[in-house]
PDB file of N, CA and C in Angstrom:
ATOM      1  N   UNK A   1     183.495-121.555 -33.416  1.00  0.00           N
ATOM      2  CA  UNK A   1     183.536-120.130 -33.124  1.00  0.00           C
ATOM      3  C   UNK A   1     183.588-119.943 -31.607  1.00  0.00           C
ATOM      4  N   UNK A   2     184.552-118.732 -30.743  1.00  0.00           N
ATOM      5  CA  UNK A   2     184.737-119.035 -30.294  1.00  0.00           C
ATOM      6  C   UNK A   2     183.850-117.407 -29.365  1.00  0.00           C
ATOM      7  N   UNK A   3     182.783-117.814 -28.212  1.00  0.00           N
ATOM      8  CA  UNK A   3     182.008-116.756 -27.971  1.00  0.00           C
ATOM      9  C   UNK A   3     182.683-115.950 -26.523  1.00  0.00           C
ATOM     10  N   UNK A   4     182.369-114.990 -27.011  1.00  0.00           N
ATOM     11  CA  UNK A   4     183.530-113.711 -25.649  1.00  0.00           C
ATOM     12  C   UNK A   4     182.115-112.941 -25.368  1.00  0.00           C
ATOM     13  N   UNK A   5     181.656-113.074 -23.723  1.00  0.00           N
ATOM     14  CA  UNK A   5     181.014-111.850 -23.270  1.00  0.00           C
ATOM     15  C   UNK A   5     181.337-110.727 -23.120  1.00  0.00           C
ATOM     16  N   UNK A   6     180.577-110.188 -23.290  1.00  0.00           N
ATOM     17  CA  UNK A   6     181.315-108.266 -23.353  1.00  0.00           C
ATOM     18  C   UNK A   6     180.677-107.707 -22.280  1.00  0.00           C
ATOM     19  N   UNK A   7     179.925-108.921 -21.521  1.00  0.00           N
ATOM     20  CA  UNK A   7     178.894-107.882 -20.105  1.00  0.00           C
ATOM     21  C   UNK A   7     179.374-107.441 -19.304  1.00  0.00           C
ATOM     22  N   UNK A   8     178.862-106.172 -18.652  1.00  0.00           N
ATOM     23  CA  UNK A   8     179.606-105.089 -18.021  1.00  0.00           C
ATOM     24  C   UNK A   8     178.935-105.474 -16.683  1.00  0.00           C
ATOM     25  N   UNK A   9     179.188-105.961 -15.292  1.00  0.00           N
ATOM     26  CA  UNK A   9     178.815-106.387 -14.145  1.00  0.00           C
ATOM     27  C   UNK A   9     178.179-104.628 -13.469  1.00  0.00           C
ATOM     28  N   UNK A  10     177.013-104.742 -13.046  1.00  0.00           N
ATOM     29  CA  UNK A  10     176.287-103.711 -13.027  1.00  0.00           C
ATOM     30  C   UNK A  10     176.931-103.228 -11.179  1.00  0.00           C
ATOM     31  N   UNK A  11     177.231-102.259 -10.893  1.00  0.00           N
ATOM     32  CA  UNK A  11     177.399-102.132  -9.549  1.00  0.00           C
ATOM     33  C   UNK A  11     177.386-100.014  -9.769  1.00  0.00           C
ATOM     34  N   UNK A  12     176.976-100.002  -7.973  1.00  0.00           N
ATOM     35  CA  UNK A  12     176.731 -98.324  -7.965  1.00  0.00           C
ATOM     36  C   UNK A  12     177.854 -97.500  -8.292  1.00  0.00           C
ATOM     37  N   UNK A  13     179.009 -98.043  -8.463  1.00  0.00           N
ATOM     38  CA  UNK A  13     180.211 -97.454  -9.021  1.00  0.00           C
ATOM     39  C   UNK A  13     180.421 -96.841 -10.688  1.00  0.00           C
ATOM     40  N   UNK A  14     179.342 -98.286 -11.029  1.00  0.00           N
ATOM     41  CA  UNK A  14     179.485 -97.825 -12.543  1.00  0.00           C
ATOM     42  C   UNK A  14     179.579 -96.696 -13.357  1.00  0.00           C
ATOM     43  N   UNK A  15     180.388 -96.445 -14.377  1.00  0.00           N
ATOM     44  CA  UNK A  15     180.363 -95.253 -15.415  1.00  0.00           C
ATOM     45  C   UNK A  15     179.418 -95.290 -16.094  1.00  0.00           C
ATOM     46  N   UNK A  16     178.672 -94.451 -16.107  1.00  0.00           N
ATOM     47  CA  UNK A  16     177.625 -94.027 -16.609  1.00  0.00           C
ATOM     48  C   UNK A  16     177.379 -92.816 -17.655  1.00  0.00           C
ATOM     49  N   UNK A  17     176.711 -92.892 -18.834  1.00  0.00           N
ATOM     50  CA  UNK A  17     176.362 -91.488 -19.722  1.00  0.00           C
ATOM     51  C   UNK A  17     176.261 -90.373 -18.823  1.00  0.00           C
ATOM     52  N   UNK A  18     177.026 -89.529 -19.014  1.00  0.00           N
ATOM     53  CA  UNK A  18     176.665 -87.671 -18.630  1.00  0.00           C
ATOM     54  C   UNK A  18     175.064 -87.849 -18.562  1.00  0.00           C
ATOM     55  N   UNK A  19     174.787 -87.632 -17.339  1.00  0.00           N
ATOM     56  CA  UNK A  19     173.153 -87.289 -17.384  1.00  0.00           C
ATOM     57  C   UNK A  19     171.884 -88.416 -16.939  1.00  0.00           C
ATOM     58  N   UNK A  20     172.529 -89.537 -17.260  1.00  0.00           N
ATOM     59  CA  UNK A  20     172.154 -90.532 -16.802  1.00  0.00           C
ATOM     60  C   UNK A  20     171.802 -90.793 -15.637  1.00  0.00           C
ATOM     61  N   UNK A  21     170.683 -91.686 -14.744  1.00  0.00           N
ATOM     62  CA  UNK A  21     170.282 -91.481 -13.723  1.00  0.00           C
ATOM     63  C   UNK A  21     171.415 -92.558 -13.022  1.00  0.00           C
ATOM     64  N   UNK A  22     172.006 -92.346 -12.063  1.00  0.00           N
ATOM     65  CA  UNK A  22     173.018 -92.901 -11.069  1.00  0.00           C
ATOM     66  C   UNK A  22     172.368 -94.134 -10.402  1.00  0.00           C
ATOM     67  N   UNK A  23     172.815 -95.261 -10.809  1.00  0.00           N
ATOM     68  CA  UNK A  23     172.532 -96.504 -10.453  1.00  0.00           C
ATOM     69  C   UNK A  23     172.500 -96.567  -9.010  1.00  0.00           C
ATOM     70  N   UNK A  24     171.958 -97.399  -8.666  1.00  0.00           N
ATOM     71  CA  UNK A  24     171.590 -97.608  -6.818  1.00  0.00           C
ATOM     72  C   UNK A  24     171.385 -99.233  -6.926  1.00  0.00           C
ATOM     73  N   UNK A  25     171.986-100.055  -6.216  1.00  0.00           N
ATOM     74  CA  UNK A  25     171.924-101.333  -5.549  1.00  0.00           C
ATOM     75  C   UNK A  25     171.682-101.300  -3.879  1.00  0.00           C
ATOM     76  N   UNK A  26     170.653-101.578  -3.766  1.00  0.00           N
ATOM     77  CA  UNK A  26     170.454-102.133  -2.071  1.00  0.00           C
ATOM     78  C   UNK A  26     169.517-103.348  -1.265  1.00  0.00           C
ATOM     79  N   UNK A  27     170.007-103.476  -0.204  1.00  0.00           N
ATOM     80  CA  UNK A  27     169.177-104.664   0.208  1.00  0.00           C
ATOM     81  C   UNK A  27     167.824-104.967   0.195  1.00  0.00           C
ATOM     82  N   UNK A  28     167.209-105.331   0.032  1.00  0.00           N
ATOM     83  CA  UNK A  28     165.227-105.236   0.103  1.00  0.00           C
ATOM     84  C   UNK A  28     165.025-106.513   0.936  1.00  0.00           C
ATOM     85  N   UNK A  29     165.528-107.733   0.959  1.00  0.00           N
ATOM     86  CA  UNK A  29     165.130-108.711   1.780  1.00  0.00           C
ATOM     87  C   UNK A  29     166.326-109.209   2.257  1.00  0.00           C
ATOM     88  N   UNK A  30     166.974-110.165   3.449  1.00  0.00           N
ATOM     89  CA  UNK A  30     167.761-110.816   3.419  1.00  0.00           C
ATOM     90  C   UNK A  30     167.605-112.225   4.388  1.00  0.00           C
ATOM     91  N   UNK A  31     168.441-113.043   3.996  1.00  0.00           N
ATOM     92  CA  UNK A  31     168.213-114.243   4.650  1.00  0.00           C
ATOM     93  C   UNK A  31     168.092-114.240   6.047  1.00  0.00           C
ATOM     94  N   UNK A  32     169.097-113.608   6.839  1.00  0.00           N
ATOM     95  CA  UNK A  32     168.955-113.356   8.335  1.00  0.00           C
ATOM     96  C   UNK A  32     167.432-112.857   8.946  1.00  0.00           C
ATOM     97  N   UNK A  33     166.918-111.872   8.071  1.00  0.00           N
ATOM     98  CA  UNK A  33     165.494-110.884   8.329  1.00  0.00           C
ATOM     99  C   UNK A  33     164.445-111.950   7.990  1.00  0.00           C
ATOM    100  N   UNK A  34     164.707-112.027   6.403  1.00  0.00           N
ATOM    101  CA  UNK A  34     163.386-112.948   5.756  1.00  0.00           C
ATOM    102  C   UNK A  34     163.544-113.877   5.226  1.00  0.00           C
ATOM    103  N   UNK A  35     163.034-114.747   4.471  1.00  0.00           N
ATOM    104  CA  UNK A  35     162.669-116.163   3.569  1.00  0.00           C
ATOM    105  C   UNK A  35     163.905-116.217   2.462  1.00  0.00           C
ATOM    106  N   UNK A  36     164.419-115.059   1.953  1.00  0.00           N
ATOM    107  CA  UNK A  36     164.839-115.278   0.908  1.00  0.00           C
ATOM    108  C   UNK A  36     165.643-113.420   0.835  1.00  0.00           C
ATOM    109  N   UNK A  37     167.040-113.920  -0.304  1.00  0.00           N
ATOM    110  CA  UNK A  37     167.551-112.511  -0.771  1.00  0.00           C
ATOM    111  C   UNK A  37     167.200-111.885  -1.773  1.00  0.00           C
ATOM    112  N   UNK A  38     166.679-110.594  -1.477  1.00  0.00           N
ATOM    113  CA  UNK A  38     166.620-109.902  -2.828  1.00  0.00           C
ATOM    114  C   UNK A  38     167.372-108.364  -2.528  1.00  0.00           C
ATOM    115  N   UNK A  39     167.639-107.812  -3.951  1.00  0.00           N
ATOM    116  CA  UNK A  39     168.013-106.480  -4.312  1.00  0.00           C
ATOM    117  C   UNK A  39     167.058-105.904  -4.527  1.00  0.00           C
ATOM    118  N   UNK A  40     167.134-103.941  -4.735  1.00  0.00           N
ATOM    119  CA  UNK A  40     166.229-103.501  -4.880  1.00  0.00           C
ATOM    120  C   UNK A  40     167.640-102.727  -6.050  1.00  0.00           C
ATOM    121  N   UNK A  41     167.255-102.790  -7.124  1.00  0.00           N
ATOM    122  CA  UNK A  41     167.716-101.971  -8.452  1.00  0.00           C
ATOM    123  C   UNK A  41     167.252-100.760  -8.626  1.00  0.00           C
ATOM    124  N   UNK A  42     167.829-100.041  -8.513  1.00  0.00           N
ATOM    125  CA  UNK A  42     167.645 -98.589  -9.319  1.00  0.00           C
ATOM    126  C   UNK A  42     168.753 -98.209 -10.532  1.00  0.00           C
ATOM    127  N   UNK A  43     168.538 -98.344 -11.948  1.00  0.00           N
ATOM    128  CA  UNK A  43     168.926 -97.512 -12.825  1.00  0.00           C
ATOM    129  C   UNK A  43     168.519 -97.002 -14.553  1.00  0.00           C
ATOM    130  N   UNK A  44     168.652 -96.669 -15.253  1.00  0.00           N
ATOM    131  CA  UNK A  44     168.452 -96.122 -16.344  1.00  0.00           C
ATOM    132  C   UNK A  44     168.306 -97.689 -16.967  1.00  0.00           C
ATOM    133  N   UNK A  45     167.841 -97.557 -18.280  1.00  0.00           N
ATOM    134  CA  UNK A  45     167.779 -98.429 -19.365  1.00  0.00           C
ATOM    135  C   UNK A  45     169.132 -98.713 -19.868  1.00  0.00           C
ATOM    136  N   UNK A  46     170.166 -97.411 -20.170  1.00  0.00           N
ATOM    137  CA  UNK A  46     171.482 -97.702 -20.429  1.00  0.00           C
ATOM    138  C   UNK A  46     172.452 -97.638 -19.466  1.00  0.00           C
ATOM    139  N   UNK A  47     172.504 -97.987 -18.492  1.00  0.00           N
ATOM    140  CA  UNK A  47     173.614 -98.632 -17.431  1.00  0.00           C
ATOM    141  C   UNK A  47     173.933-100.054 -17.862  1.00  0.00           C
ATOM    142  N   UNK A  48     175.436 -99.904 -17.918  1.00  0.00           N
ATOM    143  CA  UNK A  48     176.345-100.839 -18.131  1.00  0.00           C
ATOM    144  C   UNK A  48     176.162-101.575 -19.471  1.00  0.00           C
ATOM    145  N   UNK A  49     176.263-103.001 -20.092  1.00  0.00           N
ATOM    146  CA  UNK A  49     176.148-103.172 -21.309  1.00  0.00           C
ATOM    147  C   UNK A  49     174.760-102.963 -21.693  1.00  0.00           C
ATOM    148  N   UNK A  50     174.327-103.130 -23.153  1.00  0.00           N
ATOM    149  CA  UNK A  50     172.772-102.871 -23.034  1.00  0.00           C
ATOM    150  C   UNK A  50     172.889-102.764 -25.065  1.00  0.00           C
ATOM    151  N   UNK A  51     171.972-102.586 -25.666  1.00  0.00           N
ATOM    152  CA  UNK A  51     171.767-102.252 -27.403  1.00  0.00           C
ATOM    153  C   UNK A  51     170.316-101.548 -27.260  1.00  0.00           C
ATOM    154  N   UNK A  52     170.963-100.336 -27.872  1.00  0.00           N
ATOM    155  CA  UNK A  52     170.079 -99.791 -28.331  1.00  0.00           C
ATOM    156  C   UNK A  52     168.702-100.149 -29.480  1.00  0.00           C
ATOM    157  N   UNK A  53     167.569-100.115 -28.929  1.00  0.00           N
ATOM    158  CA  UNK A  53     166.975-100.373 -30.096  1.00  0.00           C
ATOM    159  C   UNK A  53     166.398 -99.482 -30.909  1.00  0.00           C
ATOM    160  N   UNK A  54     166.060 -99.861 -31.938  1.00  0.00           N
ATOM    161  CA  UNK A  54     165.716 -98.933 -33.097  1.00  0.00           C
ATOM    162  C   UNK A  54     164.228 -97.767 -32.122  1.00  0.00           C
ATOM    163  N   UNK A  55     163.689 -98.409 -31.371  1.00  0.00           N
ATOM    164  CA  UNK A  55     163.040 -97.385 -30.383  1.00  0.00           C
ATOM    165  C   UNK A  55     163.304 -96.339 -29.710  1.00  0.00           C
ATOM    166  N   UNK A  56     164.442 -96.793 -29.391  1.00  0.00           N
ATOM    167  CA  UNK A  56     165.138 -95.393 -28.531  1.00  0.00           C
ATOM    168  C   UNK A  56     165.256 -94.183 -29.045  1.00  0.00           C
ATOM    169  N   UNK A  57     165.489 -94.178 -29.887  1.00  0.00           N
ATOM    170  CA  UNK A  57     165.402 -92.956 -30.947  1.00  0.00           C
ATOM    171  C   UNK A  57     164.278 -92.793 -31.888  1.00  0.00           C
ATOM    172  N   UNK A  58     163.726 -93.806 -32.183  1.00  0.00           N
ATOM    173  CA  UNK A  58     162.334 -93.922 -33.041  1.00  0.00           C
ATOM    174  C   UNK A  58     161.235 -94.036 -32.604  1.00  0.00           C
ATOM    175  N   UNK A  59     159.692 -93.175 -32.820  1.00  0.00           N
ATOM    176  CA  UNK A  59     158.742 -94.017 -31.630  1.00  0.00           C
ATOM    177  C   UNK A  59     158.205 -94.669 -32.328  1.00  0.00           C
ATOM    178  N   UNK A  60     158.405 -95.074 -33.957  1.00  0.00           N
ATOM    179  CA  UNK A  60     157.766 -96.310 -33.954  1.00  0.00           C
ATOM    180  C   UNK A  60     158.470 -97.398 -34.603  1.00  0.00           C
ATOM    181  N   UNK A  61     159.906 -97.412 -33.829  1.00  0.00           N
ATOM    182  CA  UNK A  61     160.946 -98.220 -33.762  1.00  0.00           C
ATOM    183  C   UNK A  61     160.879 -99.180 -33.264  1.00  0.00           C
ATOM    184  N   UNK A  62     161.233-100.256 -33.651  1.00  0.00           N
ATOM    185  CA  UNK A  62     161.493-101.841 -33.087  1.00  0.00           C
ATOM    186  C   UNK A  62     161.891-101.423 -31.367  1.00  0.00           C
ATOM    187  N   UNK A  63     161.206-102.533 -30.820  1.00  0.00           N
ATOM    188  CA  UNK A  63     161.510-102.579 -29.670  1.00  0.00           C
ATOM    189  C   UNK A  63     162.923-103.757 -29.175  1.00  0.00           C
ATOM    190  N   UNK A  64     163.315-103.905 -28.318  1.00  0.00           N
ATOM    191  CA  UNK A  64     164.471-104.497 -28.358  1.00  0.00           C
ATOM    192  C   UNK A  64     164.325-106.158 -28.330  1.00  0.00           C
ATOM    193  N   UNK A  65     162.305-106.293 -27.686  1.00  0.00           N
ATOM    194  CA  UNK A  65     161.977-107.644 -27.790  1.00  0.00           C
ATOM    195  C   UNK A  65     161.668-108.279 -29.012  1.00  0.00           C
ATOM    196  N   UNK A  66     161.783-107.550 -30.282  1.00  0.00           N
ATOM    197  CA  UNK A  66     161.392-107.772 -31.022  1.00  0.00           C
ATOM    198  C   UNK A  66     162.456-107.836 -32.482  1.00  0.00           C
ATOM    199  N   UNK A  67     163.219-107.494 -31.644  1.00  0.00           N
ATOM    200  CA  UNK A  67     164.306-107.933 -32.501  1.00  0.00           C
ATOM    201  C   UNK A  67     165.403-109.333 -32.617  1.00  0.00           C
ATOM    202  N   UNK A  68     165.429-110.112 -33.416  1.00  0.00           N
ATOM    203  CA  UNK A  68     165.749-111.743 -33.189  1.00  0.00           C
ATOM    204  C   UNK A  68     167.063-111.821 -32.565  1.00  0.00           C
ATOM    205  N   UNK A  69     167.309-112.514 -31.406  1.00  0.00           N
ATOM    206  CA  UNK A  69     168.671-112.624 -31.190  1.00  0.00           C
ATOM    207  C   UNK A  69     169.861-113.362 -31.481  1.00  0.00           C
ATOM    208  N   UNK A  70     169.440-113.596 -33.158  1.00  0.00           N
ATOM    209  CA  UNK A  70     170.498-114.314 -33.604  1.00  0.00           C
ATOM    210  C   UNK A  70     171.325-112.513 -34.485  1.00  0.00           C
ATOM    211  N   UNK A  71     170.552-111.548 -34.152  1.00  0.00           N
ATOM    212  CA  UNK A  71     170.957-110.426 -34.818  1.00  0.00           C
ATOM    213  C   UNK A  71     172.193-110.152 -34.197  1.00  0.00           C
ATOM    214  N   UNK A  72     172.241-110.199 -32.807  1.00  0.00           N
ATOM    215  CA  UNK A  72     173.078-110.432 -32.210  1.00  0.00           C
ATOM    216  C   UNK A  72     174.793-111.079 -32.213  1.00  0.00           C
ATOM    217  N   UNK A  73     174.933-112.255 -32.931  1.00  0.00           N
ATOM    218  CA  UNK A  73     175.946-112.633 -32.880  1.00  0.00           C
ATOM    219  C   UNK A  73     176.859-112.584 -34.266  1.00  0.00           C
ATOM    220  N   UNK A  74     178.160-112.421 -33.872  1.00  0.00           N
ATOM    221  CA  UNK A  74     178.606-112.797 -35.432  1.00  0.00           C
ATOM    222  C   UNK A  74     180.331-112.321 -35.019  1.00  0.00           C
ATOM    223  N   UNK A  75     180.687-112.817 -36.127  1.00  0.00           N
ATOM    224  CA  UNK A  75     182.710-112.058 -36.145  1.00  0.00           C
ATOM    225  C   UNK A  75     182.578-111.084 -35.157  1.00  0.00           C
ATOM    226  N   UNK A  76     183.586-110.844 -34.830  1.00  0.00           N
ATOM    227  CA  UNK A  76     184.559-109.026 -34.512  1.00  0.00           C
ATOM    228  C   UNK A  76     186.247-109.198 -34.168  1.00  0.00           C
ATOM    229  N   UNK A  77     186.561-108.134 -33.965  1.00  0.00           N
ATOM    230  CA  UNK A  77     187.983-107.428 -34.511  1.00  0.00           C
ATOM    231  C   UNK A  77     188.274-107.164 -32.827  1.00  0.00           C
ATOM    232  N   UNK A  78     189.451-107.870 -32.253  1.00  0.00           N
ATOM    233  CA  UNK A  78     189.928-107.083 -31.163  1.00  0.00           C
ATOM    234  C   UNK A  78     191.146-105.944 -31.544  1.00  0.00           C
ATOM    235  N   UNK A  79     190.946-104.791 -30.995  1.00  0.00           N
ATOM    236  CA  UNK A  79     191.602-103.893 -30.784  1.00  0.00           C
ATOM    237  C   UNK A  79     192.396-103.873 -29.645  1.00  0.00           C
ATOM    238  N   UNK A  80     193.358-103.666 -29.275  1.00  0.00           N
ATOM    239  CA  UNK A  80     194.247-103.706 -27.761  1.00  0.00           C
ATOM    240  C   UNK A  80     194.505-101.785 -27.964  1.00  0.00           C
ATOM    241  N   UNK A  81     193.407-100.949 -27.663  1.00  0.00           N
ATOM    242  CA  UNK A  81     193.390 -99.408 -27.151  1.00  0.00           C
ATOM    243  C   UNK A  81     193.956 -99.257 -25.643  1.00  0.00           C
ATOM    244  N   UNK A  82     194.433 -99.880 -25.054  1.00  0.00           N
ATOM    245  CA  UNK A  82     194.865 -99.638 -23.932  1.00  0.00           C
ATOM    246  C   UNK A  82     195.817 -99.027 -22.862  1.00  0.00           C
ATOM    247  N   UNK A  83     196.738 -98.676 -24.061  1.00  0.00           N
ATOM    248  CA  UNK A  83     197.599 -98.068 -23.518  1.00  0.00           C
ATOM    249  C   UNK A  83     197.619 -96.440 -24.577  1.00  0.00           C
ATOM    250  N   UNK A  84     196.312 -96.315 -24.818  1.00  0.00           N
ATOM    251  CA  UNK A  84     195.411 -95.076 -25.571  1.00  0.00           C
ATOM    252  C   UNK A  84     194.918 -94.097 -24.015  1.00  0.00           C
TER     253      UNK A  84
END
C-alpha cells in the first residue's frame, strides 16, 4: 500500500476557516542572539491539516488523543477537481 501525506505546511499565509484566528509565525530565539532556534506559533486548533474529534462538537466527546491511530489509515479515491 502505497502512503500519500495530505499535510498542509503551516505558514502565516495560510487559508483559514471564516472566523478563525489568523495564524502568526515568528522568531523567539535565534542562533546568532542565542543557544538555539525557536518559533513562537500562534494559531487556532484548525489551521491547516488537522481531524476533528468527536470533542469538538461534543463535550463529552472523544478527545483526539484518544482515539487509535490506526483509525486513521486506510484506501481513498483521487479526484483530479482542478480545473473545477
Amino acid at each position: 500500500m502505497e502512503i500519500i501525506d495530505l499535510t498542509h505546511t503551516i505558514h502565516n499565509e495560510i487559508q483559514i476557516y471564516p472566523g478563525d484566528p489568523v495564524p502568526s509565525i515568528s522568531r523567539g530565539l535565534t542562533h546568532e542572539k542565542d543557544y538555539c532556534h525557536v518559533d513562537i506559533l500562534t494559531l487556532g486548533s484548525h489551521t491547516g491539516t488537522h481531524i476533528d474529534a468527536p470533542y469538538h462538537f461534543l463535550k463529552d466527546g472523544k478527545k483526539i488523543d484518544a482515539i487509535p491511530i490506526q483509525r486513521f489509515v486506510g484506501s481513498g479515491v483521487l479526484i483530479d477537481v482542478s480545473n473545477k
